[in-house]
PDB file of N, CA and C in Angstrom:
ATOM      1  N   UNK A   1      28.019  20.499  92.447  1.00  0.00           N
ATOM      2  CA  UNK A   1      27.850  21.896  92.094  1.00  0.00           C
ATOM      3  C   UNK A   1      28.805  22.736  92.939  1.00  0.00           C
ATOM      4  N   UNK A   2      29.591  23.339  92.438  1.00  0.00           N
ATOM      5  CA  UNK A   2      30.184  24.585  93.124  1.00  0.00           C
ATOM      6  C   UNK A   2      29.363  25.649  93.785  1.00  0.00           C
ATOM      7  N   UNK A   3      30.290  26.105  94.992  1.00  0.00           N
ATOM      8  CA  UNK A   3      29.386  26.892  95.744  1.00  0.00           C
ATOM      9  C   UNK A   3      30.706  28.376  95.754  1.00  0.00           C
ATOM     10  N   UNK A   4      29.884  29.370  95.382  1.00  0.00           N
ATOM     11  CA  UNK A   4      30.739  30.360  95.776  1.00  0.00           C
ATOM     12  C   UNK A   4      30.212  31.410  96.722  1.00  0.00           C
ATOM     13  N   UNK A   5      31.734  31.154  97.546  1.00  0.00           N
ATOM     14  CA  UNK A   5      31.665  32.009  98.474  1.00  0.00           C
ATOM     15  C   UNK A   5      31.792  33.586  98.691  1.00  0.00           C
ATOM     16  N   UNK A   6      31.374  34.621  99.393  1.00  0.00           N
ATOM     17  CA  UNK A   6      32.004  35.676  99.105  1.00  0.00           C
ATOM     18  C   UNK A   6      31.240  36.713  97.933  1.00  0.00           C
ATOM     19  N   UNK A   7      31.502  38.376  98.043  1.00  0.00           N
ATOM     20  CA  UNK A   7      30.889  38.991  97.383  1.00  0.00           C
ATOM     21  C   UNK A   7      30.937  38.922  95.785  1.00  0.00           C
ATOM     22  N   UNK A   8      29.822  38.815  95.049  1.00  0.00           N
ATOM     23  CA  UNK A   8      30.063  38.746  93.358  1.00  0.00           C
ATOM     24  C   UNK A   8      31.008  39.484  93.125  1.00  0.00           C
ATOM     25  N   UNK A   9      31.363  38.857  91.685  1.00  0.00           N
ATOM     26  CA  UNK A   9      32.755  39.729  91.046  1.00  0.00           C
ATOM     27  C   UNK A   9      31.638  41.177  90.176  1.00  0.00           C
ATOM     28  N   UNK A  10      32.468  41.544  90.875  1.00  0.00           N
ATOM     29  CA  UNK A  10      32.107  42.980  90.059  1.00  0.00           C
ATOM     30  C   UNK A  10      32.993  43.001  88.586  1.00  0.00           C
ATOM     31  N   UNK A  11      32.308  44.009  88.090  1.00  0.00           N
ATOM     32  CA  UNK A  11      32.343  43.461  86.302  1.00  0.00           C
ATOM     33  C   UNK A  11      33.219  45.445  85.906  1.00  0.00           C
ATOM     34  N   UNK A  12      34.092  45.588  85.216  1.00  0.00           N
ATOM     35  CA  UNK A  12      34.390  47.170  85.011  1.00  0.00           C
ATOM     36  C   UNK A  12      33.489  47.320  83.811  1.00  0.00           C
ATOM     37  N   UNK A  13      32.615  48.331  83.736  1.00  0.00           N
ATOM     38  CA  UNK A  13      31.736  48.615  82.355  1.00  0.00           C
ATOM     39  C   UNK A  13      32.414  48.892  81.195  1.00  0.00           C
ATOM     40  N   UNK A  14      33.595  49.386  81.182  1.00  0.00           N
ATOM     41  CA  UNK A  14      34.585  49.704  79.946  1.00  0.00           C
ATOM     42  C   UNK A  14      35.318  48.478  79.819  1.00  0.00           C
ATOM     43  N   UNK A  15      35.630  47.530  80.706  1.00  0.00           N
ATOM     44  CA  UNK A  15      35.739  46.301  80.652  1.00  0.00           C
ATOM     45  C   UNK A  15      34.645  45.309  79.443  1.00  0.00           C
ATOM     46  N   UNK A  16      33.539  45.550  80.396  1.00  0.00           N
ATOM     47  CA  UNK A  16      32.409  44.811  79.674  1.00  0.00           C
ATOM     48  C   UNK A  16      32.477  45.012  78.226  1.00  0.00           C
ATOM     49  N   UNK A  17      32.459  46.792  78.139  1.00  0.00           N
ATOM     50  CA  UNK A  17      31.808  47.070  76.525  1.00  0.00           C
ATOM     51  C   UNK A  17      32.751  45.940  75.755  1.00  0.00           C
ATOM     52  N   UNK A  18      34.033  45.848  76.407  1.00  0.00           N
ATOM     53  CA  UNK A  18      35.207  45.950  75.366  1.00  0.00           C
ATOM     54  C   UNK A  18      34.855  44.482  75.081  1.00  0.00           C
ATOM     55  N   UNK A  19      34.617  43.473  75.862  1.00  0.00           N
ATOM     56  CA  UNK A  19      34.479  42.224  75.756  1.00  0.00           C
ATOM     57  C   UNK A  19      32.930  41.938  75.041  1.00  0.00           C
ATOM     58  N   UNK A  20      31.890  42.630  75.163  1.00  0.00           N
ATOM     59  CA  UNK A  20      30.861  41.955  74.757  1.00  0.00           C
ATOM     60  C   UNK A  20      30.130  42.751  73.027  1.00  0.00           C
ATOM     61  N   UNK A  21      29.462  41.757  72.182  1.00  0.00           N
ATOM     62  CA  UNK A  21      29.386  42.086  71.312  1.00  0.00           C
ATOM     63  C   UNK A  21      27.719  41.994  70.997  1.00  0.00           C
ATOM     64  N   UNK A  22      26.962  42.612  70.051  1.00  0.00           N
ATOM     65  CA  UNK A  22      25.477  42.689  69.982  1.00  0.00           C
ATOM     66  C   UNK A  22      25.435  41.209  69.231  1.00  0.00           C
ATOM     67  N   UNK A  23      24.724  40.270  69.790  1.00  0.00           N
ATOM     68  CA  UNK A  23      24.265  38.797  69.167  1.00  0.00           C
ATOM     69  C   UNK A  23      23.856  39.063  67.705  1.00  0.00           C
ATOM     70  N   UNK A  24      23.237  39.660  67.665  1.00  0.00           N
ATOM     71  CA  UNK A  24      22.674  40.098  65.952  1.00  0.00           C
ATOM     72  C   UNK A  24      23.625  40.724  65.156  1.00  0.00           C
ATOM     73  N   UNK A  25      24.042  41.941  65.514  1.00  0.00           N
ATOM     74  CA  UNK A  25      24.911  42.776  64.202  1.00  0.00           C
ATOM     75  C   UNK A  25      26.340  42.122  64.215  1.00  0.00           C
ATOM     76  N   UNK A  26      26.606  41.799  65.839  1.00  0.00           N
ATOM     77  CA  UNK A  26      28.149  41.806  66.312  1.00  0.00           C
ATOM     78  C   UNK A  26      29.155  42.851  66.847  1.00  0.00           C
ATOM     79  N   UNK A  27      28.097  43.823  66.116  1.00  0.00           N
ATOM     80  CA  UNK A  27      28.235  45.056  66.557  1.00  0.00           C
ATOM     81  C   UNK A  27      28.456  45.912  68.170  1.00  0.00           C
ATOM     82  N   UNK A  28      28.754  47.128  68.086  1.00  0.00           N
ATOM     83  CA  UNK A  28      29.284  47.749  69.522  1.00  0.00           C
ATOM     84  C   UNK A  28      27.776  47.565  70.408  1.00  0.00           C
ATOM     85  N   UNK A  29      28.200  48.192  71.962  1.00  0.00           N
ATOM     86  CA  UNK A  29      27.167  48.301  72.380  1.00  0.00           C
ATOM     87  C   UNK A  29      27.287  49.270  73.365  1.00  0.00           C
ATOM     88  N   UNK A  30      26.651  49.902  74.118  1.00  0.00           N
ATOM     89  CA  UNK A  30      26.574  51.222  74.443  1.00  0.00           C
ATOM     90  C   UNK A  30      25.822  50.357  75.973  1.00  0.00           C
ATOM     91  N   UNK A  31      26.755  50.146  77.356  1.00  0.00           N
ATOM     92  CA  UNK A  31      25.864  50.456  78.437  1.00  0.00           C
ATOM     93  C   UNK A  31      25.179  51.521  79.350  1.00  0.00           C
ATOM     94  N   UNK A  32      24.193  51.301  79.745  1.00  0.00           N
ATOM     95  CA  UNK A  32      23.655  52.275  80.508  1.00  0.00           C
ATOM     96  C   UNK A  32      22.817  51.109  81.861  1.00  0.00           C
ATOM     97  N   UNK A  33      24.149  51.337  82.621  1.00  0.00           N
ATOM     98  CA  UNK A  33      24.200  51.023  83.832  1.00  0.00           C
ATOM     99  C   UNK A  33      22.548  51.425  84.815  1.00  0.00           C
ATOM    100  N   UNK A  34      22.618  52.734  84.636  1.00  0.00           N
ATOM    101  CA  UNK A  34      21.486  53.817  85.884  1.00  0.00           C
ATOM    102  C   UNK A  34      20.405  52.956  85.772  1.00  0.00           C
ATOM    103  N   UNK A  35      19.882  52.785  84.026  1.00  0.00           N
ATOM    104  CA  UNK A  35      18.780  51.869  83.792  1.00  0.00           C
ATOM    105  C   UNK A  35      18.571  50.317  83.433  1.00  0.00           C
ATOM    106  N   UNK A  36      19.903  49.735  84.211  1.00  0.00           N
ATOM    107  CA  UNK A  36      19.822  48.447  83.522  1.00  0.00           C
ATOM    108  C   UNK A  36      19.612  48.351  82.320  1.00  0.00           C
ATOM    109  N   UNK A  37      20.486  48.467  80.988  1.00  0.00           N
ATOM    110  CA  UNK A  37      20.114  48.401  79.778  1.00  0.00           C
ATOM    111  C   UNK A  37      21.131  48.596  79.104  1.00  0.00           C
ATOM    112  N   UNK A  38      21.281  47.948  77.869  1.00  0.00           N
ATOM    113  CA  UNK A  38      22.301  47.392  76.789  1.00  0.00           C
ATOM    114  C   UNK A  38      22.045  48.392  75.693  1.00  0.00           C
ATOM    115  N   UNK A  39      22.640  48.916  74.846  1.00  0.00           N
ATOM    116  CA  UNK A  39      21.752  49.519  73.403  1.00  0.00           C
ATOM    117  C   UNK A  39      22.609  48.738  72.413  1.00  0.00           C
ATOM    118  N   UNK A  40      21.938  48.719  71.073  1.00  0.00           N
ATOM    119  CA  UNK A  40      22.562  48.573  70.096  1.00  0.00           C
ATOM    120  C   UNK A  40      22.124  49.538  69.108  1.00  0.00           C
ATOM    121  N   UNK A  41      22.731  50.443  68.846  1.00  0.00           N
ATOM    122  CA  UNK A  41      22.347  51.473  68.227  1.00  0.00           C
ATOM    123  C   UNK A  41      22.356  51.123  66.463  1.00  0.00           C
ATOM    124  N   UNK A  42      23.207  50.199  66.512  1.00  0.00           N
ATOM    125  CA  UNK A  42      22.902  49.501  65.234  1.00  0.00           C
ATOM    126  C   UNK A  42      21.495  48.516  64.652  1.00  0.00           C
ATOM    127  N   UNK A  43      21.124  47.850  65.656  1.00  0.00           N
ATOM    128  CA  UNK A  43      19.939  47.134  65.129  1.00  0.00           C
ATOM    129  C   UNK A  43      18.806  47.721  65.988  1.00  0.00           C
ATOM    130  N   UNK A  44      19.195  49.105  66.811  1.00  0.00           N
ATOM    131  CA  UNK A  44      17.960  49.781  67.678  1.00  0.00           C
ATOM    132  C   UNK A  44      17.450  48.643  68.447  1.00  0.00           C
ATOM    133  N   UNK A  45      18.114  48.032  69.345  1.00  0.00           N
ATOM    134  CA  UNK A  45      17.966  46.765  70.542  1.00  0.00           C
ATOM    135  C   UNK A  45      18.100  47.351  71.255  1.00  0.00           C
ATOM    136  N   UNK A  46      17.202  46.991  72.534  1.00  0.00           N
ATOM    137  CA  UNK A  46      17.662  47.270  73.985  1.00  0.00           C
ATOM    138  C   UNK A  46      17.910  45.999  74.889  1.00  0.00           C
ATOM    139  N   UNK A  47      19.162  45.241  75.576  1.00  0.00           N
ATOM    140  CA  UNK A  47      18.492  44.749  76.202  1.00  0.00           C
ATOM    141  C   UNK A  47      19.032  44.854  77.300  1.00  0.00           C
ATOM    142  N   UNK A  48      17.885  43.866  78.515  1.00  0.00           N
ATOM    143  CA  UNK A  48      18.126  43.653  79.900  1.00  0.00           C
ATOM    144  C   UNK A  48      19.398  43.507  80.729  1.00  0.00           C
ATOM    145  N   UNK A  49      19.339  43.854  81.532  1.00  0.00           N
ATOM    146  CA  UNK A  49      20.345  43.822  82.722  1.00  0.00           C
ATOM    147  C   UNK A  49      19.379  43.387  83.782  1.00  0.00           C
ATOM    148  N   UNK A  50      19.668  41.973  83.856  1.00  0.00           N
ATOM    149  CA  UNK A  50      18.455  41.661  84.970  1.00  0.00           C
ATOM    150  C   UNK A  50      19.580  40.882  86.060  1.00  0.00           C
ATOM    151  N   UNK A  51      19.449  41.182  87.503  1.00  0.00           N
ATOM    152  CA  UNK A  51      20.190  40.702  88.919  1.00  0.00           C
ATOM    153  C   UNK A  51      21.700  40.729  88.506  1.00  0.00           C
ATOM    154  N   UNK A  52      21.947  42.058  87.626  1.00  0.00           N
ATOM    155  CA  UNK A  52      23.053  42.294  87.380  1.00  0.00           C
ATOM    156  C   UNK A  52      23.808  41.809  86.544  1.00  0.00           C
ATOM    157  N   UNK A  53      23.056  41.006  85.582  1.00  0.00           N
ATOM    158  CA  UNK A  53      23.965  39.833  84.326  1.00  0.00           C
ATOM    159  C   UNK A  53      23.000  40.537  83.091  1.00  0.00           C
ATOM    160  N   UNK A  54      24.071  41.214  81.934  1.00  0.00           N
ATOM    161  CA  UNK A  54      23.145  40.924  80.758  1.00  0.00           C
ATOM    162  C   UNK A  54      22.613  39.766  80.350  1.00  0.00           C
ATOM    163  N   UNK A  55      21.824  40.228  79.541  1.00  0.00           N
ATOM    164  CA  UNK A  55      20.747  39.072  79.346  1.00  0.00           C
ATOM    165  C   UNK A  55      20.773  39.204  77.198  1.00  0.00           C
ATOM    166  N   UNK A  56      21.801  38.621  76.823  1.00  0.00           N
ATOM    167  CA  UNK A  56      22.013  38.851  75.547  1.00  0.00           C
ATOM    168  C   UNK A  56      21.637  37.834  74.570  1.00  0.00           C
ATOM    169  N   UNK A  57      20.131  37.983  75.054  1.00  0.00           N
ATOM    170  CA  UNK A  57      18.813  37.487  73.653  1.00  0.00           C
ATOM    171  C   UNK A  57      18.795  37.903  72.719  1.00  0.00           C
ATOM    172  N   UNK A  58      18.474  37.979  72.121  1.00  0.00           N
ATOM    173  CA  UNK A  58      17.928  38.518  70.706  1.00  0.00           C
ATOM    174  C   UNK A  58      16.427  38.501  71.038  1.00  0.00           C
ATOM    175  N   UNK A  59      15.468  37.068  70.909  1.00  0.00           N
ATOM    176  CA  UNK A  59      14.416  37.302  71.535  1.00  0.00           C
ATOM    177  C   UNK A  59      13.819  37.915  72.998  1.00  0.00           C
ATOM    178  N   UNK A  60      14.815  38.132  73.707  1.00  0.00           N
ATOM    179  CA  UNK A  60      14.566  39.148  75.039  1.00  0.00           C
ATOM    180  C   UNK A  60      14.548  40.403  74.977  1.00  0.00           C
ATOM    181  N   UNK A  61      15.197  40.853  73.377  1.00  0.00           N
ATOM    182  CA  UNK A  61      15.469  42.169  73.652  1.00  0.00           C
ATOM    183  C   UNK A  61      14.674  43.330  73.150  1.00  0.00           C
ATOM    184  N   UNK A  62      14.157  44.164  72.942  1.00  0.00           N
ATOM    185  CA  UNK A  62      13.258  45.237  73.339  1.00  0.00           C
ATOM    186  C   UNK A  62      13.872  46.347  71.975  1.00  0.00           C
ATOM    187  N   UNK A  63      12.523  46.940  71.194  1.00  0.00           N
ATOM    188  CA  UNK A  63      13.205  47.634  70.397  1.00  0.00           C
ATOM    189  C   UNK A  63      13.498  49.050  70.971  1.00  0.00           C
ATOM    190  N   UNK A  64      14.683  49.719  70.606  1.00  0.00           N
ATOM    191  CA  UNK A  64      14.825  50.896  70.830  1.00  0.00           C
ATOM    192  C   UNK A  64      13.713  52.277  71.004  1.00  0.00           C
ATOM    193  N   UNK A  65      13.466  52.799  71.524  1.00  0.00           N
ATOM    194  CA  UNK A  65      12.220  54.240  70.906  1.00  0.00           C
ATOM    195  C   UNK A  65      13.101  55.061  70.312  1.00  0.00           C
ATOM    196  N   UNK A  66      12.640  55.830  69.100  1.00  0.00           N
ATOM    197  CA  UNK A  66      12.674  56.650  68.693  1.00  0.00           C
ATOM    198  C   UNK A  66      13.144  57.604  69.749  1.00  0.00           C
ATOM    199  N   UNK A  67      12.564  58.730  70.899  1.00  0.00           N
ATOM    200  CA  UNK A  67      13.077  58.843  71.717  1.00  0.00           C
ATOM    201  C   UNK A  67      14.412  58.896  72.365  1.00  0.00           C
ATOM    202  N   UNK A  68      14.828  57.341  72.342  1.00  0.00           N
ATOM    203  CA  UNK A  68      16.441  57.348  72.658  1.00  0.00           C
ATOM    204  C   UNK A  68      17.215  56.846  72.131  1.00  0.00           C
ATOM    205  N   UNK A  69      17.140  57.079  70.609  1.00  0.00           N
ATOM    206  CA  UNK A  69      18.192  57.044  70.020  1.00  0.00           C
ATOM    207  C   UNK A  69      19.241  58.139  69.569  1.00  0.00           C
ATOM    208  N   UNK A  70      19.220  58.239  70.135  1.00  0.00           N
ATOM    209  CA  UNK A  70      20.158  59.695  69.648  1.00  0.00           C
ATOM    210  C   UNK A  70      21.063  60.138  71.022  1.00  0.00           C
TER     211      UNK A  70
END
C-alpha cells in the first residue's frame, strides 16, 4: 500500500465543477463548498462532501428542498 506523505492535494472548485459530472443526468453541478454539498439542479440531488471527497452516489444522495432550489 502506498503511503502518502505530506498535506492533501487541495482540489480548485472551478477545477472540480469542470471535471465532475451528476452520475444520473450527466449533467452540471453547482458546488457549495460553506455546506459541504453538491447540487444537481437538474435531477434536484444533493450530495455529500464528506472528509472533503464528494461522495457521488446516486443512492447517497439527498433530494433537493423546494427551498433551495432556486
Amino acid at each position: 500500500m502506498l503511503e502518502r506523505k505530506g498535506p492533501p492535494m487541495a482540489l480548485n472548485v472551478s477545477e472540480l465543477e469542470e471535471l465532475l459530472a451528476c452520475p444520473k443526468c450527466k449533467g452540471d453541478l453547482e458546488i457549495h463548498e460553506s455546506i459541504d454539498e453538491i447540487h444537481c439542479r437538474a435531477c434536484r440531488l444533493i450530495f455529500p462532501i464528506r472528509d472533503g471527497l464528494p461522495v457521488m452516489l446516486v443512492d447517497e444522495a439527498a433530494p433537493l428542498p423546494a427551498d433551495r432550489r432556486s
